[in-house]
C-alpha atoms as a PDB file:
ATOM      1  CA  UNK A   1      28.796  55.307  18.783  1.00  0.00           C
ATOM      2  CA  UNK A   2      30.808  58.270  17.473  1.00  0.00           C
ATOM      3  CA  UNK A   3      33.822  57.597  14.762  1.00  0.00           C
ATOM      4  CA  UNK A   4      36.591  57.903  17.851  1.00  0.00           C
ATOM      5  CA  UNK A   5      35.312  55.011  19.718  1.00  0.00           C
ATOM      6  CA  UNK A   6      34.452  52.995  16.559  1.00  0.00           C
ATOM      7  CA  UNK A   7      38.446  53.490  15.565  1.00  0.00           C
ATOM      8  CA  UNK A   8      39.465  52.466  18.858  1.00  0.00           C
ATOM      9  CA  UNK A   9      37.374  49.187  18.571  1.00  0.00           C
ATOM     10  CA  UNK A  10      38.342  48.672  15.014  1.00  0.00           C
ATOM     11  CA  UNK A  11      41.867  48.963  16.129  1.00  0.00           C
ATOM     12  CA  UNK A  12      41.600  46.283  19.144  1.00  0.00           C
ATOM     13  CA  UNK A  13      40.437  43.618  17.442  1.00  0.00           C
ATOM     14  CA  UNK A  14      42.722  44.210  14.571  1.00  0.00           C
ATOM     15  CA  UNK A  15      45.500  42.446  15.804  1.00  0.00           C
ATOM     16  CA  UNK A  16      45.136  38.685  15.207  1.00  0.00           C
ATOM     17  CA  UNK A  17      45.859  37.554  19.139  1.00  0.00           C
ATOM     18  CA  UNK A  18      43.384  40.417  20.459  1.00  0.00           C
ATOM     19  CA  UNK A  19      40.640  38.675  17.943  1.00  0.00           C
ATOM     20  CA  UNK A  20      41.675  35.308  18.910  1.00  0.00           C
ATOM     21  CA  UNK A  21      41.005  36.611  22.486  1.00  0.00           C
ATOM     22  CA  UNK A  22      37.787  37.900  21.245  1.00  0.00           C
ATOM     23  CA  UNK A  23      36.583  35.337  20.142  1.00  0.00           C
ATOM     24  CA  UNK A  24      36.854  32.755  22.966  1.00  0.00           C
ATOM     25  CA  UNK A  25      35.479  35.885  25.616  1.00  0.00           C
ATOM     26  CA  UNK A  26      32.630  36.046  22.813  1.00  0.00           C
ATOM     27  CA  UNK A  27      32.459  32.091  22.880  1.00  0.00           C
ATOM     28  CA  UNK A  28      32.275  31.896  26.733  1.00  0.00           C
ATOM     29  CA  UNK A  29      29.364  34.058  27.178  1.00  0.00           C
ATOM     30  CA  UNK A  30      27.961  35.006  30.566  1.00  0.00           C
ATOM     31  CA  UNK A  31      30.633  32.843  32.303  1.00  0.00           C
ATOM     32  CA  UNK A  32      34.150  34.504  31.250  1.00  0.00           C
ATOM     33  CA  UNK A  33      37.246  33.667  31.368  1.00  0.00           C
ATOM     34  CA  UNK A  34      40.078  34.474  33.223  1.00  0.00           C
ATOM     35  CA  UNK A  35      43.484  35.880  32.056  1.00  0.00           C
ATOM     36  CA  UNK A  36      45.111  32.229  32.672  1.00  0.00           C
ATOM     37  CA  UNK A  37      42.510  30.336  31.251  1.00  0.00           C
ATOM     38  CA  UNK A  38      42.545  32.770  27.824  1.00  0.00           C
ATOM     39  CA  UNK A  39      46.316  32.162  27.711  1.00  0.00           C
ATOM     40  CA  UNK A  40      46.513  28.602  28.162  1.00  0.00           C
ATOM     41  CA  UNK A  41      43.665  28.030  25.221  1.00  0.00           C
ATOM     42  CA  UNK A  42      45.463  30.546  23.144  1.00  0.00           C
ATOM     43  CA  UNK A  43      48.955  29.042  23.910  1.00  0.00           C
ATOM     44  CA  UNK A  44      50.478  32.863  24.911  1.00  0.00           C
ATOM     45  CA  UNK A  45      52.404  33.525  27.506  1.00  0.00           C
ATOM     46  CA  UNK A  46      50.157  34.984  30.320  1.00  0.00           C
ATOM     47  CA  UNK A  47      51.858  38.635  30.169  1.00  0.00           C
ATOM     48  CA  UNK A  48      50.798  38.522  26.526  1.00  0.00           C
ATOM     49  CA  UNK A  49      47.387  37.736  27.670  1.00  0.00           C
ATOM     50  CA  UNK A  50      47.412  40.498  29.916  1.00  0.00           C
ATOM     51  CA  UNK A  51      48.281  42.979  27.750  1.00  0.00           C
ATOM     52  CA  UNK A  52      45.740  41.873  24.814  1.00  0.00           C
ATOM     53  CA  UNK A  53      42.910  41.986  27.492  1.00  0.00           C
ATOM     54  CA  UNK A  54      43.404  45.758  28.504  1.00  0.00           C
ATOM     55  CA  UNK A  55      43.743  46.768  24.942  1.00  0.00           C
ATOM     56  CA  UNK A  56      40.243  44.918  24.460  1.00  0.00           C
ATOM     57  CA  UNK A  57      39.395  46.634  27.802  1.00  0.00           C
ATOM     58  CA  UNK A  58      40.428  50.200  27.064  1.00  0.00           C
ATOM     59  CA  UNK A  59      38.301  50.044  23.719  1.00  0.00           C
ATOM     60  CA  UNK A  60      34.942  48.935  26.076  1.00  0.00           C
ATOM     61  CA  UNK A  61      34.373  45.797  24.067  1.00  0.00           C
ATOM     62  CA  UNK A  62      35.591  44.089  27.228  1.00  0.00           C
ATOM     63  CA  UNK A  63      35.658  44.494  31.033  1.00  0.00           C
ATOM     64  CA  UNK A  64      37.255  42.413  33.902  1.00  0.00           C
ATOM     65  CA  UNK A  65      35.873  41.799  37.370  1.00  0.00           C
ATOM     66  CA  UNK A  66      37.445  40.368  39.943  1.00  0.00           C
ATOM     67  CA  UNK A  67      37.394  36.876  41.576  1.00  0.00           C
ATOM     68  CA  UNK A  68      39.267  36.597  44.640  1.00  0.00           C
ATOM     69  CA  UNK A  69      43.154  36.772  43.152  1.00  0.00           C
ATOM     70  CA  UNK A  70      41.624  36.811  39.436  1.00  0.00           C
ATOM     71  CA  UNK A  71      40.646  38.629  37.139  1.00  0.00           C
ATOM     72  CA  UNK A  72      37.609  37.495  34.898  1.00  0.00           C
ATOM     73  CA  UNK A  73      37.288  39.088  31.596  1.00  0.00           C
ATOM     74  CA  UNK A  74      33.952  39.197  29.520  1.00  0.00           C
ATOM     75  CA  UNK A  75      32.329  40.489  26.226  1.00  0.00           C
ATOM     76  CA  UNK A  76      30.076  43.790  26.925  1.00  0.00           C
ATOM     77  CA  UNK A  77      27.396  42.937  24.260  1.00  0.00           C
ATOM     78  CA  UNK A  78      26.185  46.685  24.429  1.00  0.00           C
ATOM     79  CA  UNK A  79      29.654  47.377  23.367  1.00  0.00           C
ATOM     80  CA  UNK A  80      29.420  45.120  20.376  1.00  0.00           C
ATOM     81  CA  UNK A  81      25.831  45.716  19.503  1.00  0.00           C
ATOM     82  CA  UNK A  82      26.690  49.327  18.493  1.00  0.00           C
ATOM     83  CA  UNK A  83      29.750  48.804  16.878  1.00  0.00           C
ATOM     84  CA  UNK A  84      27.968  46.680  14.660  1.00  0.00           C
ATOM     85  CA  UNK A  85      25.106  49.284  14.217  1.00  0.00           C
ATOM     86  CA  UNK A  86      27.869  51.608  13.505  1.00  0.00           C
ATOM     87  CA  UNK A  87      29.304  49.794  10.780  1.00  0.00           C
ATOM     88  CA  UNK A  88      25.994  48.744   9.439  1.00  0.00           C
ATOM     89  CA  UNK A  89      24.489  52.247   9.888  1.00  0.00           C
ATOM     90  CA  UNK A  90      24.476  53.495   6.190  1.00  0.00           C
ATOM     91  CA  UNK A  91      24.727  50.267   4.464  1.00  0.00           C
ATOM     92  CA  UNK A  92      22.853  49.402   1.541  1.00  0.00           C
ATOM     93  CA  UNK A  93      21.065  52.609   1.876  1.00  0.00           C
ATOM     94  CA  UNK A  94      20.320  52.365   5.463  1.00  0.00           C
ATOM     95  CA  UNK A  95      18.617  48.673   4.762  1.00  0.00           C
ATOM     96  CA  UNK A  96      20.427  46.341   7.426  1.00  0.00           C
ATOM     97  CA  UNK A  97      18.459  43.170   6.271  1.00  0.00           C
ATOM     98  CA  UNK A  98      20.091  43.689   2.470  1.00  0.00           C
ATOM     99  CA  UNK A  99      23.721  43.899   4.448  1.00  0.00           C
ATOM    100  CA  UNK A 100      23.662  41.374   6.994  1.00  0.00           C
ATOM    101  CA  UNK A 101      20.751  38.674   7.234  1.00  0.00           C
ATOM    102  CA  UNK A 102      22.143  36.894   9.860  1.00  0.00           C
ATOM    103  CA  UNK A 103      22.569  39.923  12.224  1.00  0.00           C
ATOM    104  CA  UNK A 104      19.128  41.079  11.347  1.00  0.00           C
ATOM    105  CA  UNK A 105      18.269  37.252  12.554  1.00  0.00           C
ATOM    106  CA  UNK A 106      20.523  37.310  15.403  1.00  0.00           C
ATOM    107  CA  UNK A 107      18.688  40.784  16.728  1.00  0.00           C
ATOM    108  CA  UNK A 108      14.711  39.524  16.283  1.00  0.00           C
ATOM    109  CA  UNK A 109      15.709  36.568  18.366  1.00  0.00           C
ATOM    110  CA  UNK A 110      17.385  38.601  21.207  1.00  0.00           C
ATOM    111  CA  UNK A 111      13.836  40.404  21.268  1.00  0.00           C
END
């Protein structure tokens, strides 16, 4: 992941309703969500919703499919995966299990 991309990310879920959103695609897994669904848990109005999901979905940590007259959003894990490497990258002098333990956990048991 190049430094552009990583910004655009960074900047996505920087806004507390985009991470809220986020979160409860991250939550949802395999299954999604839809647009309505994420705006009735999140209480926003579903143009708000909307709008949040193709900012998530213009920085590739998202994409939407759709389901007859839906849309359903999920995580891309690749996506997140190497934003995380990104950040993690030079960290404690390139040794990721001094940074973060629990992603170091979190990517044995994937394996």
């Amino acid at each position: 992941m190049d430094t552009t991309i990583a910004v655009r990310c960074l900047q996505a879920i920087g806004q507390a309703q985009r991470l809220a959103i986020f979160r409860q695609l991250a939550q949802a897994g395999d299954h999604g969500m839809t647009a309505g669904s994420i705006a009735e848990s999140l209480d926003l109005a579903p143009p708000q919703a909307s709008f949040h999901l193709k900012e998530l979905k213009t920085s590739g940590l998202c994409f939407g499919e759709r389901e007859g007259r839906f849309m359903r959003y999920r995580i891309k894990p690749s996506a997140v995966r190497e934003l995380l490497d990104f950040l993690l990258e030079d960290c404690c002098q390139g040794r990721k299990d001094l940074c973060s333990p629990a992603l170091l956990q979190a990517n044995t048991s994937n394996h």
